[in-house]
Protein backbone atom coordinates (compact mmCIF):
# COMPACT_ATOMS: atom_id res chain seq x y z
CA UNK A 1 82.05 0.24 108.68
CA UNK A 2 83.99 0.59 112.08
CA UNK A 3 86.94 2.28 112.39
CA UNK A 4 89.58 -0.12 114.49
CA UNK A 5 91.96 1.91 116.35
CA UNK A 6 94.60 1.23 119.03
CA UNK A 7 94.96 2.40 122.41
CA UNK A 8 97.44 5.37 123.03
CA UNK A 9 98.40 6.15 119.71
CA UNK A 10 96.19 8.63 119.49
CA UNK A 11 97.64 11.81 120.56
CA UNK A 12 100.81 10.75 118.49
CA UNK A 13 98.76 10.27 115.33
CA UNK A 14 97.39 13.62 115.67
CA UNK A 15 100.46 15.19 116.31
CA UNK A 16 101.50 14.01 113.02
CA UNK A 17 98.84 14.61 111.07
CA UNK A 18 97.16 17.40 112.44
CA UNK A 19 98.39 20.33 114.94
CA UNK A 20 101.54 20.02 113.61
CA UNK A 21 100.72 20.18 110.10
CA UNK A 22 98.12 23.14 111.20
CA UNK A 23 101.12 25.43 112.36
CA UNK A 24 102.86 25.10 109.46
CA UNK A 25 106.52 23.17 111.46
CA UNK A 26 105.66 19.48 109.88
CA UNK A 27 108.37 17.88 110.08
CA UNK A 28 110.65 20.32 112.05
CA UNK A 29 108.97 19.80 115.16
CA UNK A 30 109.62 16.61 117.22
CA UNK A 31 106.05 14.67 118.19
CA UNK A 32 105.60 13.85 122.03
CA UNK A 33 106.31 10.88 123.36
CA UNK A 34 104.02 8.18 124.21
CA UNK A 35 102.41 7.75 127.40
CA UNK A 36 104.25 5.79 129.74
CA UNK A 37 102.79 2.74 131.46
CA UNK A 38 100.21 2.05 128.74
CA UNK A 39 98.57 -1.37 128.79
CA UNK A 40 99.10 -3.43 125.95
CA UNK A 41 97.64 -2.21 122.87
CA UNK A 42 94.28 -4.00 121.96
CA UNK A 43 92.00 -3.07 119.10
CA UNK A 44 88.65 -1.09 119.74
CA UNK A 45 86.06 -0.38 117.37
CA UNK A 46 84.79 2.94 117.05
CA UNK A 47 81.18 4.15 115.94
CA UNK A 48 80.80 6.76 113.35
CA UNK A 49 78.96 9.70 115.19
CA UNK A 50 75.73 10.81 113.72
CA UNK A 51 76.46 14.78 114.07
CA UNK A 52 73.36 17.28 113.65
CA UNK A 53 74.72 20.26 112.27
CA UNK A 54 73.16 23.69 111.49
CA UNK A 55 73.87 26.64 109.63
CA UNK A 56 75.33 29.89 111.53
CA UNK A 57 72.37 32.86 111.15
CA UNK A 58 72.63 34.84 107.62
CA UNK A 59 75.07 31.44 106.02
CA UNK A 60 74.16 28.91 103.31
CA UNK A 61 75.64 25.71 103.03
CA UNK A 62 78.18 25.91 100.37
CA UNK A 63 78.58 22.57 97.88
CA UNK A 64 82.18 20.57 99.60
CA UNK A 65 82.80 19.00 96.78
CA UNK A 66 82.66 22.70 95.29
CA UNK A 67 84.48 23.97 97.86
CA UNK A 68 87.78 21.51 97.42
CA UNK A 69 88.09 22.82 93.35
CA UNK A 70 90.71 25.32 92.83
CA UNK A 71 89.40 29.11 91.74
CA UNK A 72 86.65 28.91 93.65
CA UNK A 73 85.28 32.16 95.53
CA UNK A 74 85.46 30.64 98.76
CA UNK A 75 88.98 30.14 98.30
CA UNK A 76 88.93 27.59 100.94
CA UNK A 77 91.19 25.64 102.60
CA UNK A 78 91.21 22.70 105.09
CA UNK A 79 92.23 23.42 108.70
CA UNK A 80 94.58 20.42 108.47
CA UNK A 81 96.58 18.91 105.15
CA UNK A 82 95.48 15.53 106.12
CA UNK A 83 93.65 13.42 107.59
CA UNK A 84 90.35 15.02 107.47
CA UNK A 85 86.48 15.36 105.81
CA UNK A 86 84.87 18.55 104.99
CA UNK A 87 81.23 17.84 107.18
CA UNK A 88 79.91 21.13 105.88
CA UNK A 89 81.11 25.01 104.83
CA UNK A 90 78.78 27.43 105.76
CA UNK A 91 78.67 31.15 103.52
CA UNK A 92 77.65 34.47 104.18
CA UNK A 93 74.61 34.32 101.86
CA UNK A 94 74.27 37.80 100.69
CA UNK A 95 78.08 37.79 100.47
CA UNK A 96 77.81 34.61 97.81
CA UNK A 97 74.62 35.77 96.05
CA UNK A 98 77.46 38.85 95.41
CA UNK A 99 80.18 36.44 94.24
CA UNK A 100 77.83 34.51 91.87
CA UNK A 101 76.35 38.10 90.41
CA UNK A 102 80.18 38.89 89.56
CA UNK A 103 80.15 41.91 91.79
CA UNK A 104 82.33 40.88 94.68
CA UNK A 105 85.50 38.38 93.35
CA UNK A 106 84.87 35.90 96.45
CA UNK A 107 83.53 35.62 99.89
CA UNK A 108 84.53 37.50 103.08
CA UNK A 109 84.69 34.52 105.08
CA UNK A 110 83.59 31.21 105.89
CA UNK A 111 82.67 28.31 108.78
CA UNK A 112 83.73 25.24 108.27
CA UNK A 113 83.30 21.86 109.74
CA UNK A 114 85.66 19.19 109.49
CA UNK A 115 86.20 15.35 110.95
CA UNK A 116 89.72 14.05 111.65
CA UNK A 117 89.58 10.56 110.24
CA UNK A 118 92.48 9.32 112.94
CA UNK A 119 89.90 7.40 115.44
CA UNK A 120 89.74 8.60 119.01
CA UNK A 121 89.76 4.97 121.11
CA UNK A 122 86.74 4.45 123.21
CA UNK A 123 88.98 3.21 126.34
CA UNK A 124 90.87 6.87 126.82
CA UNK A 125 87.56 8.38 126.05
CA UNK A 126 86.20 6.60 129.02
CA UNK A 127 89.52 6.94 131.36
CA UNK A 128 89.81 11.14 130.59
CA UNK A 129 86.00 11.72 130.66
CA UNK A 130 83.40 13.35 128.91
CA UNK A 131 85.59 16.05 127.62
CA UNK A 132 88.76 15.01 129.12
CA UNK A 133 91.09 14.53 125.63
CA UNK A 134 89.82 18.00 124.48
CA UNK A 135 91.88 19.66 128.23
CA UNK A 136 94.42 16.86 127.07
CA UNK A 137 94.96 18.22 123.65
CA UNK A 138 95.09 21.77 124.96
CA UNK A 139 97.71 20.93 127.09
CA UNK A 140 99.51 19.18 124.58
CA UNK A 141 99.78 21.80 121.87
CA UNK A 142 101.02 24.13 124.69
CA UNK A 143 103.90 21.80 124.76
CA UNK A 144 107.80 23.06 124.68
CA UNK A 145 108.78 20.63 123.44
CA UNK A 146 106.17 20.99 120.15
CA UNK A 147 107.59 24.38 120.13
CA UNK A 148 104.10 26.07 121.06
CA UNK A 149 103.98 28.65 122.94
CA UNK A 150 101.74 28.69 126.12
CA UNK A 151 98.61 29.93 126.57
CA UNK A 152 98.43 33.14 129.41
CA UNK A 153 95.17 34.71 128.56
CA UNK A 154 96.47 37.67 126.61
CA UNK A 155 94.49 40.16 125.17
CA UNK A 156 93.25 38.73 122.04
CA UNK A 157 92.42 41.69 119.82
CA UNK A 158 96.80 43.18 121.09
CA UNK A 159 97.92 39.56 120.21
CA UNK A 160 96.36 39.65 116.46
CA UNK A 161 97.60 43.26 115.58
CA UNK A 162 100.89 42.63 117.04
CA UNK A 163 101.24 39.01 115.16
CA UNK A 164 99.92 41.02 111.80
CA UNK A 165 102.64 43.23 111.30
CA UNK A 166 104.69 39.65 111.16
CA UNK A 167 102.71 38.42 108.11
CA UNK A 168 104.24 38.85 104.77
CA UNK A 169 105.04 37.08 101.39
CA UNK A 170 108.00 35.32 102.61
CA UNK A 171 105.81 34.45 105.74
CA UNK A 172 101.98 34.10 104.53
CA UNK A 173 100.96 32.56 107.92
CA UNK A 174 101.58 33.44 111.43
CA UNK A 175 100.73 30.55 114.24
CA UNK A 176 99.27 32.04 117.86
CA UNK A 177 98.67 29.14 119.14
CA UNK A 178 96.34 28.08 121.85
CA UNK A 179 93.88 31.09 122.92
CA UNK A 180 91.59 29.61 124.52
CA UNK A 181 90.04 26.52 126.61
CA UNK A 182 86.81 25.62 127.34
CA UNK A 183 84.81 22.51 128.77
CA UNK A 184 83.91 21.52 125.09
CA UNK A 185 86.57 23.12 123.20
CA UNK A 186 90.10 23.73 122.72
CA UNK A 187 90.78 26.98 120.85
CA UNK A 188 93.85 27.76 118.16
CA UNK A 189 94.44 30.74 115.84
CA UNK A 190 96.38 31.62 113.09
CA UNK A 191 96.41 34.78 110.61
CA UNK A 192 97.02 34.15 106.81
CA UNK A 193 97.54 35.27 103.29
CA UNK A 194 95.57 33.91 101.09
CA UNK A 195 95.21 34.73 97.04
CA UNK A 196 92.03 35.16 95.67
CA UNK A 197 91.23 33.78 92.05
CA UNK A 198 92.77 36.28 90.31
CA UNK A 199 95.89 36.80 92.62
CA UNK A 200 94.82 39.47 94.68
CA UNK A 201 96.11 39.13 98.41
CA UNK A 202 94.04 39.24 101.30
CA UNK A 203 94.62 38.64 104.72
CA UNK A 204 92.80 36.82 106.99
CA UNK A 205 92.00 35.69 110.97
CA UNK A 206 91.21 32.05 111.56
CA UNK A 207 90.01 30.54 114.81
CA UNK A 208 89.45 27.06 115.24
CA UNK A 209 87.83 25.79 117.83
CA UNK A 210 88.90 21.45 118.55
CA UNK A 211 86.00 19.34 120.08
CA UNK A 212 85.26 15.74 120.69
CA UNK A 213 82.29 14.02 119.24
CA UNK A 214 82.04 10.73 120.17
CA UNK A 215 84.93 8.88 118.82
CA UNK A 216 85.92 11.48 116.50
CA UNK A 217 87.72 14.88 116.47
CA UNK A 218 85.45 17.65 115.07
CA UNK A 219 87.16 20.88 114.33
CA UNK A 220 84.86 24.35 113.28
CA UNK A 221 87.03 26.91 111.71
CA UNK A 222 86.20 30.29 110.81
CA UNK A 223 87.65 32.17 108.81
CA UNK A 224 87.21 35.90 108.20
CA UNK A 225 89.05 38.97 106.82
CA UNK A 226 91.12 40.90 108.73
CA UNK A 227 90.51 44.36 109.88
CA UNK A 228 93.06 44.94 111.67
CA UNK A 229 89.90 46.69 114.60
CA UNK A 230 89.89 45.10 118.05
CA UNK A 231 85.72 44.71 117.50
CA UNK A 232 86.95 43.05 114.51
CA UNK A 233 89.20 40.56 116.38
CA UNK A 234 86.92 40.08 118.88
CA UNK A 235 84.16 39.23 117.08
CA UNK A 236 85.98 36.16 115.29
CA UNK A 237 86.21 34.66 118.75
CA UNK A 238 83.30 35.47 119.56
CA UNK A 239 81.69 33.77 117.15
CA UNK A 240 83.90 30.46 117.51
CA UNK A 241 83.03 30.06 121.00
CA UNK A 242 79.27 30.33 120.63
CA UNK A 243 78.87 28.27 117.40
CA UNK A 244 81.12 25.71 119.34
CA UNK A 245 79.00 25.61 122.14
CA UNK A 246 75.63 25.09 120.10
CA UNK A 247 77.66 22.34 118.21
CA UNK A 248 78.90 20.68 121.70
CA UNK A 249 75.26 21.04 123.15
CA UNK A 250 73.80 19.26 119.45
CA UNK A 251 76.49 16.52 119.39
CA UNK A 252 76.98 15.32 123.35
């Protein structure tokens, strides 16, 4: 069934249910204001994209319905609180064929795809262009007055071992905002703690990289441990920007 949606409350519905939720300030961080000299709102139905998605090299496609249980060795968790569908989490395989033989207590890391369920309307699709809500959104969640601090191409690898030494138990997740932009992609990080099944703490480096797919918001997150090495760093971006590129270049 069609998803009816309304013209410019868009950007404010995913301000409050999803980058503002992802950085951990809901409800201590004001939402933008509405675009001024909107047209009158008018409903627009929006078509369910058909996505073709595809494994990463050396991953297995982990059960979602799995993956949302609690004690699970993916320990996973949604990019956003609301609002969204787990599409598909891809595994290292070896990494789970260790988990499941009880010699490693869970996985290293994971990729996962997600849909916002808050519609994208068809007529700003059309008025930003082809990719023109994903520049929007970057420049949005750069916004002062979100809090966010703006993007200034910094060195990556410095920004995560400088942000690490801020993670503790009184402050399991550290936000670094936007770092990076592309065409097809917006690009956010974050470091966490997260507790394994048996309480163990483990930190980790997430990038997730925001795209547009027809009428829908796609995000691909992944998730990896932290090794505090710049190849380490690196690498996680790395790997976000070309799996986001083979997902644009599958899903235009």
């Amino acid at each position: 069934m069609p998803v009816v949606a309304k013209r410019g409350s868009f950007f404010n519905k995913l301000a409050i249910a999803g980058l503002v939720v992802l950085t951990g300030l809901a409800g201590s961080v004001p939402a933008p204001a509405a675009p001024g000299d909107s047209p009158p709102h008018r409903e627009t139905s929006s078509p369910e994209p058909v996505l073709a998605l595809e494994a990463p090299d050396g991953h297995c496609l982990y059960d979602a319905a799995e993956a949302m249980t609690r004690g699970n060795e993916t320990a996973f968790q949604p990019g956003l609180r609301s609002g969204t569908e787990l599409l598909a989490l891809y595994v290292p395989c070896l990494a789970l064929e260790a988990a499941r033989a009880g010699t490693a207590e869970w996985l290293p890391e994971w990729v996962a795809i997600e849909k916002n369920t808050v519609t994208y309307p068809s007529d700003d699709e059309r008025s930003l262009g082809t990719y023109g809500a994903v520049k929007q959104l970057c420049q949005d969640a750069q916004s002062a007055a979100w809090g966010h601090p703006r993007y200034e191409n910094p060195d990556f690898a410095a920004l995560v071992n400088e942000s690490s030494s801020r993670l503790s138990d009184e402050k399991p997740e550290v936000f670094l905002g936007v770092i990076g932009e592309e065409e097809h992609a917006c690009y956010l990080s974050a470091l966490r703690i997260v507790f394994s099944p048996s309480g163990a703490p483990q930190k980790f480096l997430i990038v997730t990289a925001f795209m547009q797919a027809g009428d829908r918001w796609i995000t691909q997150s992944i998730r990896r441990t932290l090794t505090g090495t710049r190849e380490g760093a690196e690498a996680v971006l790395d790997a976000a920007k070309r799996h986001s590129k083979f997902f644009a270049d599958s899903n235009r």
